[in-house]
PDB file of N, CA and C in Angstrom:
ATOM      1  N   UNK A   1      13.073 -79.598  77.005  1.00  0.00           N
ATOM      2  CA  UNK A   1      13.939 -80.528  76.296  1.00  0.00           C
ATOM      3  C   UNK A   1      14.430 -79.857  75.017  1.00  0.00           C
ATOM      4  N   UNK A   2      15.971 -80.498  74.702  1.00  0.00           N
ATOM      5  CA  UNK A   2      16.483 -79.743  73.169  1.00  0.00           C
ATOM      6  C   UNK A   2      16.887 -80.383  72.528  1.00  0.00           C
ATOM      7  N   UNK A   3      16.960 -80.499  71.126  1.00  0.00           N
ATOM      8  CA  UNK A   3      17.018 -81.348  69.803  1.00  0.00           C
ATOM      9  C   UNK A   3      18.742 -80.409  69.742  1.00  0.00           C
ATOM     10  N   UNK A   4      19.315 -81.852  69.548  1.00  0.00           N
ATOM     11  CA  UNK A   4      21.195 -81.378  69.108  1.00  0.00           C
ATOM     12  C   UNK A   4      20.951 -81.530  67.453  1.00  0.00           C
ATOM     13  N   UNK A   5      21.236 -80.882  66.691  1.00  0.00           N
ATOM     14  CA  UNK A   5      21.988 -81.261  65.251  1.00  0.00           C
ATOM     15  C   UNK A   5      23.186 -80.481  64.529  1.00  0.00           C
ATOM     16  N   UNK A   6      23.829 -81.586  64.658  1.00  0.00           N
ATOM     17  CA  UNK A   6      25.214 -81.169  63.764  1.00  0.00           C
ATOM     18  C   UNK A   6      24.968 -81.071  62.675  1.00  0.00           C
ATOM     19  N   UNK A   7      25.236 -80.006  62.712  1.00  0.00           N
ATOM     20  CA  UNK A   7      25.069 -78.752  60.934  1.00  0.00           C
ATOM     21  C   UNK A   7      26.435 -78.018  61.335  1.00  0.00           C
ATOM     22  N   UNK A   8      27.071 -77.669  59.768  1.00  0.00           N
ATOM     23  CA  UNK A   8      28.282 -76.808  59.859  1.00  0.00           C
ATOM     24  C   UNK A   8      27.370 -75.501  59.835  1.00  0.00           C
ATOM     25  N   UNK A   9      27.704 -73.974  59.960  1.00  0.00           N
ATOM     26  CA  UNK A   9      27.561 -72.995  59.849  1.00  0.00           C
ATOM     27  C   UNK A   9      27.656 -72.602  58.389  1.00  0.00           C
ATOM     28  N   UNK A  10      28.433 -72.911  57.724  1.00  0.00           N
ATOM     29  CA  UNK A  10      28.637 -73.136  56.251  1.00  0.00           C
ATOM     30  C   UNK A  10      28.660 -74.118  55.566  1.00  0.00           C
ATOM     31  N   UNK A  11      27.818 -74.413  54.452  1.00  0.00           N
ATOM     32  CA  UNK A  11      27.300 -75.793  54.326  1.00  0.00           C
ATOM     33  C   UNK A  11      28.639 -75.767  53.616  1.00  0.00           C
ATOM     34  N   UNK A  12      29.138 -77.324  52.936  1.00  0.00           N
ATOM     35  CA  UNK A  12      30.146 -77.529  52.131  1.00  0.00           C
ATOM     36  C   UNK A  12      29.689 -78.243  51.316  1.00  0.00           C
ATOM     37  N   UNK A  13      29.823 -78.477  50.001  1.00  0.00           N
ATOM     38  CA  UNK A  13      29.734 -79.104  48.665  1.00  0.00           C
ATOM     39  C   UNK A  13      30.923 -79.830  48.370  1.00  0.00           C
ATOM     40  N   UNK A  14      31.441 -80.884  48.527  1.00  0.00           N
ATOM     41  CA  UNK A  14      32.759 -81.186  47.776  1.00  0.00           C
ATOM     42  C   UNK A  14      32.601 -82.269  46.501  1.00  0.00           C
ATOM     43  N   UNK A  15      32.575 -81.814  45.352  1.00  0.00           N
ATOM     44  CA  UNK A  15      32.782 -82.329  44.003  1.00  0.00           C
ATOM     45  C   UNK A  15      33.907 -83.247  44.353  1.00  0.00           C
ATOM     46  N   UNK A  16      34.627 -83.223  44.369  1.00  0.00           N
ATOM     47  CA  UNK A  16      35.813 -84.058  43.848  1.00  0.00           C
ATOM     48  C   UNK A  16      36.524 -84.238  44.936  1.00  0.00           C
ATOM     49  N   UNK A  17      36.249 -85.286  45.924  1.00  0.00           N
ATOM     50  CA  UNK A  17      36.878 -85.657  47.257  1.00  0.00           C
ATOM     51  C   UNK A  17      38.502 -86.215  46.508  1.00  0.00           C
ATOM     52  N   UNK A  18      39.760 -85.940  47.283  1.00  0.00           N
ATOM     53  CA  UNK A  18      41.052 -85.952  47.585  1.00  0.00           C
ATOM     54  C   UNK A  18      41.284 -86.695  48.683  1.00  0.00           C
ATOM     55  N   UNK A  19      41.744 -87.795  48.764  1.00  0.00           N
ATOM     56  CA  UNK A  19      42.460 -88.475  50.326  1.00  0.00           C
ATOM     57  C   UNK A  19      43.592 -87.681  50.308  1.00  0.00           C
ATOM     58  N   UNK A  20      44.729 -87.537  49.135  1.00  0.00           N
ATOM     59  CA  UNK A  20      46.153 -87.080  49.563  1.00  0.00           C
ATOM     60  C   UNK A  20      45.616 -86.369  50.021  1.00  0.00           C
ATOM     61  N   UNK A  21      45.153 -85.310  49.599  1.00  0.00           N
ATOM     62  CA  UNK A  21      44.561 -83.820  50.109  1.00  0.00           C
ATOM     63  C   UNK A  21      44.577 -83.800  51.989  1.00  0.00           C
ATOM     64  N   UNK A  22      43.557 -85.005  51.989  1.00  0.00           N
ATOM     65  CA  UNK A  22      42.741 -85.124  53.235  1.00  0.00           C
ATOM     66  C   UNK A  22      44.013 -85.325  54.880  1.00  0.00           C
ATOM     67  N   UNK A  23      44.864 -86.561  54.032  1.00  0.00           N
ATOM     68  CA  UNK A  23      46.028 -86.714  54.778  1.00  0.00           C
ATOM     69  C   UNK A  23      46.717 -85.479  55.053  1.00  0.00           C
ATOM     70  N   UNK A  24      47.395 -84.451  54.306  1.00  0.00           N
ATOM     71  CA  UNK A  24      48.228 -83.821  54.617  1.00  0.00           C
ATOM     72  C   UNK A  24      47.720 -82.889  55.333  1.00  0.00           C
ATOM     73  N   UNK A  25      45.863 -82.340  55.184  1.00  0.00           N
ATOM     74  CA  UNK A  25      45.788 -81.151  56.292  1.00  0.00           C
ATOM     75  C   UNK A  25      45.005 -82.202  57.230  1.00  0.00           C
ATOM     76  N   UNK A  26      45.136 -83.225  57.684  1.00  0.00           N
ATOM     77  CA  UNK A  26      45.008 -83.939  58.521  1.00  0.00           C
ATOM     78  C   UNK A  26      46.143 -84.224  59.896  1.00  0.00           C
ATOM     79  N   UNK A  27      47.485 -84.266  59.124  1.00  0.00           N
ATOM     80  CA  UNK A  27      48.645 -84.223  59.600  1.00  0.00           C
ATOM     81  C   UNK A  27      49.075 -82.787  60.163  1.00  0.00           C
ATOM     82  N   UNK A  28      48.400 -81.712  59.371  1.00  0.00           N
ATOM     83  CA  UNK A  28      48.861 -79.981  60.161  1.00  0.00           C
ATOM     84  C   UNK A  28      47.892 -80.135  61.440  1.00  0.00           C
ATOM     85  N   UNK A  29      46.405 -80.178  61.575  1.00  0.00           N
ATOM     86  CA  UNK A  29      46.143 -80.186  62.739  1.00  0.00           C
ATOM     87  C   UNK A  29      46.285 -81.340  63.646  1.00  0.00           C
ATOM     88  N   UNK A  30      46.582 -82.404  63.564  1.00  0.00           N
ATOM     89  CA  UNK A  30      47.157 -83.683  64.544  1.00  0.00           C
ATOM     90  C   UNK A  30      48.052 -84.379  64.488  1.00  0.00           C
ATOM     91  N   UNK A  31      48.735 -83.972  63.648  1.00  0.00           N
ATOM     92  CA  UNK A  31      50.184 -84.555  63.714  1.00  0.00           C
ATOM     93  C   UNK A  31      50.949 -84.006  64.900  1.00  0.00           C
ATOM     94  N   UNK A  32      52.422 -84.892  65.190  1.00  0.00           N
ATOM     95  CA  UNK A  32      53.006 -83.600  66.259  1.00  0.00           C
ATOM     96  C   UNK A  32      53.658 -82.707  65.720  1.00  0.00           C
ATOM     97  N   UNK A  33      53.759 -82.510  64.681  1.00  0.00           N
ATOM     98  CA  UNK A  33      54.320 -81.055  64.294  1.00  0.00           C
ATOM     99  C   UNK A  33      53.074 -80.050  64.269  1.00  0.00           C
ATOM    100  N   UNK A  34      51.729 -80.211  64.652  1.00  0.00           N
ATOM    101  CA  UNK A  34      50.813 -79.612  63.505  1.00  0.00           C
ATOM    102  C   UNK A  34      50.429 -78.977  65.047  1.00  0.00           C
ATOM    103  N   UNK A  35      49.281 -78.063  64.898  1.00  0.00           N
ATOM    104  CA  UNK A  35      48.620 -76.989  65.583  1.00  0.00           C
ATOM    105  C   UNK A  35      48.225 -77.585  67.135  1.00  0.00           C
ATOM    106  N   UNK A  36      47.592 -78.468  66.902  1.00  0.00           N
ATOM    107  CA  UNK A  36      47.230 -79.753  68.315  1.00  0.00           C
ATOM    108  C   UNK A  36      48.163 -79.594  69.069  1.00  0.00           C
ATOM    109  N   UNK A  37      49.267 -80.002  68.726  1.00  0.00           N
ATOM    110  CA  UNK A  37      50.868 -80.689  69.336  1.00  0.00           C
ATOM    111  C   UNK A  37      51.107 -79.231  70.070  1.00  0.00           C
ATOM    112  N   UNK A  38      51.414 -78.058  68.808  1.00  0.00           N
ATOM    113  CA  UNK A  38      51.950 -76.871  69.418  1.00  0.00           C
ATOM    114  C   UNK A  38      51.291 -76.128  70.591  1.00  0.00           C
ATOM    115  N   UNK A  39      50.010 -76.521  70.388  1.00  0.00           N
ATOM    116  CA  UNK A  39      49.003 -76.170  72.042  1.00  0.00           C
ATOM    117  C   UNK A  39      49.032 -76.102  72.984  1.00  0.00           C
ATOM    118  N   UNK A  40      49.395 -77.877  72.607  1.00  0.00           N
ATOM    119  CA  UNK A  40      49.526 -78.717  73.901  1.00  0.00           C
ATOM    120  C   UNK A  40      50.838 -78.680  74.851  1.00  0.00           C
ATOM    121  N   UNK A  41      51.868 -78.031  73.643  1.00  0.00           N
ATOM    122  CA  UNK A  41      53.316 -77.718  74.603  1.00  0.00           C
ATOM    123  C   UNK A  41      52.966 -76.455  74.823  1.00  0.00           C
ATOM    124  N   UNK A  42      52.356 -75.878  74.869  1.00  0.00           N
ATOM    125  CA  UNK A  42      52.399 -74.471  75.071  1.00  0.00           C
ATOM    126  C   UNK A  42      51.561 -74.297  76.474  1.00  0.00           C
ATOM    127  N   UNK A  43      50.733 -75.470  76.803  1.00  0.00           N
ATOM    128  CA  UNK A  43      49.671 -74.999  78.183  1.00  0.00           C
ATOM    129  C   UNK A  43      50.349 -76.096  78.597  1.00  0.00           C
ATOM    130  N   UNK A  44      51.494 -77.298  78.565  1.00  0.00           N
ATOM    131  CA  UNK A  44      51.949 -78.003  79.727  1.00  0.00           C
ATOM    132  C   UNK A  44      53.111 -77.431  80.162  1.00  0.00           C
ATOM    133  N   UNK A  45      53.905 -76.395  79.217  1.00  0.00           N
ATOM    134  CA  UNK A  45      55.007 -75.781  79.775  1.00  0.00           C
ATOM    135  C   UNK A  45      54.757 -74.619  80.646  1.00  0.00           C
ATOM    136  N   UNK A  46      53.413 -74.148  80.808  1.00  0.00           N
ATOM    137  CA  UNK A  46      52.885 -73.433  81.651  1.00  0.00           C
ATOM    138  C   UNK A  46      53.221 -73.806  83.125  1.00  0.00           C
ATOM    139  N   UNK A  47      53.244 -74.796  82.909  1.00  0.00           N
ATOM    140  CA  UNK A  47      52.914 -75.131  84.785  1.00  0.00           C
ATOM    141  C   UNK A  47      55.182 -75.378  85.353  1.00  0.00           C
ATOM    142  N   UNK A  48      55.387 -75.351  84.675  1.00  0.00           N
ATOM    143  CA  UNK A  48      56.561 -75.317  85.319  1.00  0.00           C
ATOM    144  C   UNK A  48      57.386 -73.986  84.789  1.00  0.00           C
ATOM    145  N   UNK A  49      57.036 -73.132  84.393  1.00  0.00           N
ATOM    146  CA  UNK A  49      57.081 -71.595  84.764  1.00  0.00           C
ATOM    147  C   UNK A  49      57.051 -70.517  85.609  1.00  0.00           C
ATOM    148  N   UNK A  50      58.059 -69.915  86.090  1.00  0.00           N
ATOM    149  CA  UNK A  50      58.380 -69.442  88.037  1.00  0.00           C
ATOM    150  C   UNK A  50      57.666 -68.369  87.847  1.00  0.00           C
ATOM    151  N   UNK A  51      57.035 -67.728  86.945  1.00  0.00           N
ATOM    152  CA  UNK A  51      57.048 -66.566  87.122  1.00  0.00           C
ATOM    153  C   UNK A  51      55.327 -65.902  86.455  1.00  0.00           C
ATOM    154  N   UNK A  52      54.218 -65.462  87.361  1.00  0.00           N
ATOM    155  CA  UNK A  52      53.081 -65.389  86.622  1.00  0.00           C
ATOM    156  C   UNK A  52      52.736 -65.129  85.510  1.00  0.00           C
ATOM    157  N   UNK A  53      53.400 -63.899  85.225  1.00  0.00           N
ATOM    158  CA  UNK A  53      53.079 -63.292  83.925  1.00  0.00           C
ATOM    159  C   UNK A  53      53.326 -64.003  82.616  1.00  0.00           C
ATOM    160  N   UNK A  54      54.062 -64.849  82.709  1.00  0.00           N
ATOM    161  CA  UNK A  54      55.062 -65.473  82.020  1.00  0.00           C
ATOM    162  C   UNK A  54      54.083 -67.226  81.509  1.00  0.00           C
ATOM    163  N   UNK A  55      53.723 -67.493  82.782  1.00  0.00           N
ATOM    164  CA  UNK A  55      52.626 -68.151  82.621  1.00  0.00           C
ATOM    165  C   UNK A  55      51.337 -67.985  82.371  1.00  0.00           C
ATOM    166  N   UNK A  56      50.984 -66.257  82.297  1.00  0.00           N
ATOM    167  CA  UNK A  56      49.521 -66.318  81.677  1.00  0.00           C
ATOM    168  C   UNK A  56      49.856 -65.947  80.509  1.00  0.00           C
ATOM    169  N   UNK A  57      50.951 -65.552  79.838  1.00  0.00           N
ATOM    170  CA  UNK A  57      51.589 -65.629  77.843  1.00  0.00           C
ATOM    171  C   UNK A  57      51.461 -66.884  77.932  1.00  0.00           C
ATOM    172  N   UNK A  58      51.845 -68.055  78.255  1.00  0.00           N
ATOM    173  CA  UNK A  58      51.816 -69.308  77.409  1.00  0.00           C
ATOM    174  C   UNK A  58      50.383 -69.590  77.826  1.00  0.00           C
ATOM    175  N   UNK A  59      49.567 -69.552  78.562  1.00  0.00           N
ATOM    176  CA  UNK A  59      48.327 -69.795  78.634  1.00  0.00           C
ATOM    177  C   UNK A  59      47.392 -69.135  77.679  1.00  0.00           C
ATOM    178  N   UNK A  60      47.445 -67.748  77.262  1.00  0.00           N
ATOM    179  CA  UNK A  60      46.877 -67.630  76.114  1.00  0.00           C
ATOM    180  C   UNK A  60      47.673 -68.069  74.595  1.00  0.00           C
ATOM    181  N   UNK A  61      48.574 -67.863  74.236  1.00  0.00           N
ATOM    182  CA  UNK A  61      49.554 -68.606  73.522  1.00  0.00           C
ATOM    183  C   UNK A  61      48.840 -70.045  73.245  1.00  0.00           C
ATOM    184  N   UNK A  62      48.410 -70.678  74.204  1.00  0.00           N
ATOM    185  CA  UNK A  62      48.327 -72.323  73.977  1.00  0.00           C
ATOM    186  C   UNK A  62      46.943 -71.972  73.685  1.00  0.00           C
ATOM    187  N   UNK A  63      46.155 -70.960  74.507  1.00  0.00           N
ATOM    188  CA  UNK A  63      44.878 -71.622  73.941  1.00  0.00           C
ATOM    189  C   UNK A  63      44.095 -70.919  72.578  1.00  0.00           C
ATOM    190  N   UNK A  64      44.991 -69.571  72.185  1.00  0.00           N
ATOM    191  CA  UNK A  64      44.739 -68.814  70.866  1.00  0.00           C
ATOM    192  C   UNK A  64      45.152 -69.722  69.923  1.00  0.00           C
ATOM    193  N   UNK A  65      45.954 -70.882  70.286  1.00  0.00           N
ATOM    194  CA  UNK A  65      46.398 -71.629  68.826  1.00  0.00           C
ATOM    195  C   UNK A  65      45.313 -73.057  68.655  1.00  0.00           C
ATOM    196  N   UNK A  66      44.600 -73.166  69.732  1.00  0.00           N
ATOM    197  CA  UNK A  66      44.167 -74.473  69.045  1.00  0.00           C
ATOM    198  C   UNK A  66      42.636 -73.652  68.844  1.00  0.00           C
TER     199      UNK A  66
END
């Protein structure tokens, strides 16, 4: 049997919590403009691509970005 605990790798300290802060790099990774979004078009435009090679660039493409 194994014990899970979520621990970061690097602990974090934050003095002085920011919501604006929090919102806006909240919005780069899940917004649809933000890193998520660009992924996700990048491994569904895969599949309607004629040509292999072409489809294993957007397959790493999509999955080096998220």
């Amino acid at each position: 049997m194994w014990n899970y605990e979520k621990r970061l790798e690097y602990p974090i300290h934050i003095k002085n919590p920011d919501a604006n802060m929090a919102k806006i790099i909240l919005a780069q990774y899940g917004g649809p403009h933000g890193e998520l979004g660009a992924s996700l078009r990048y491994i569904s435009q895969r599949y309607v691509m004629p040509y292999p090679e072409l489809k294993a660039i957007l397959t790493d493409i999509g999955i080096s970005v998220s």
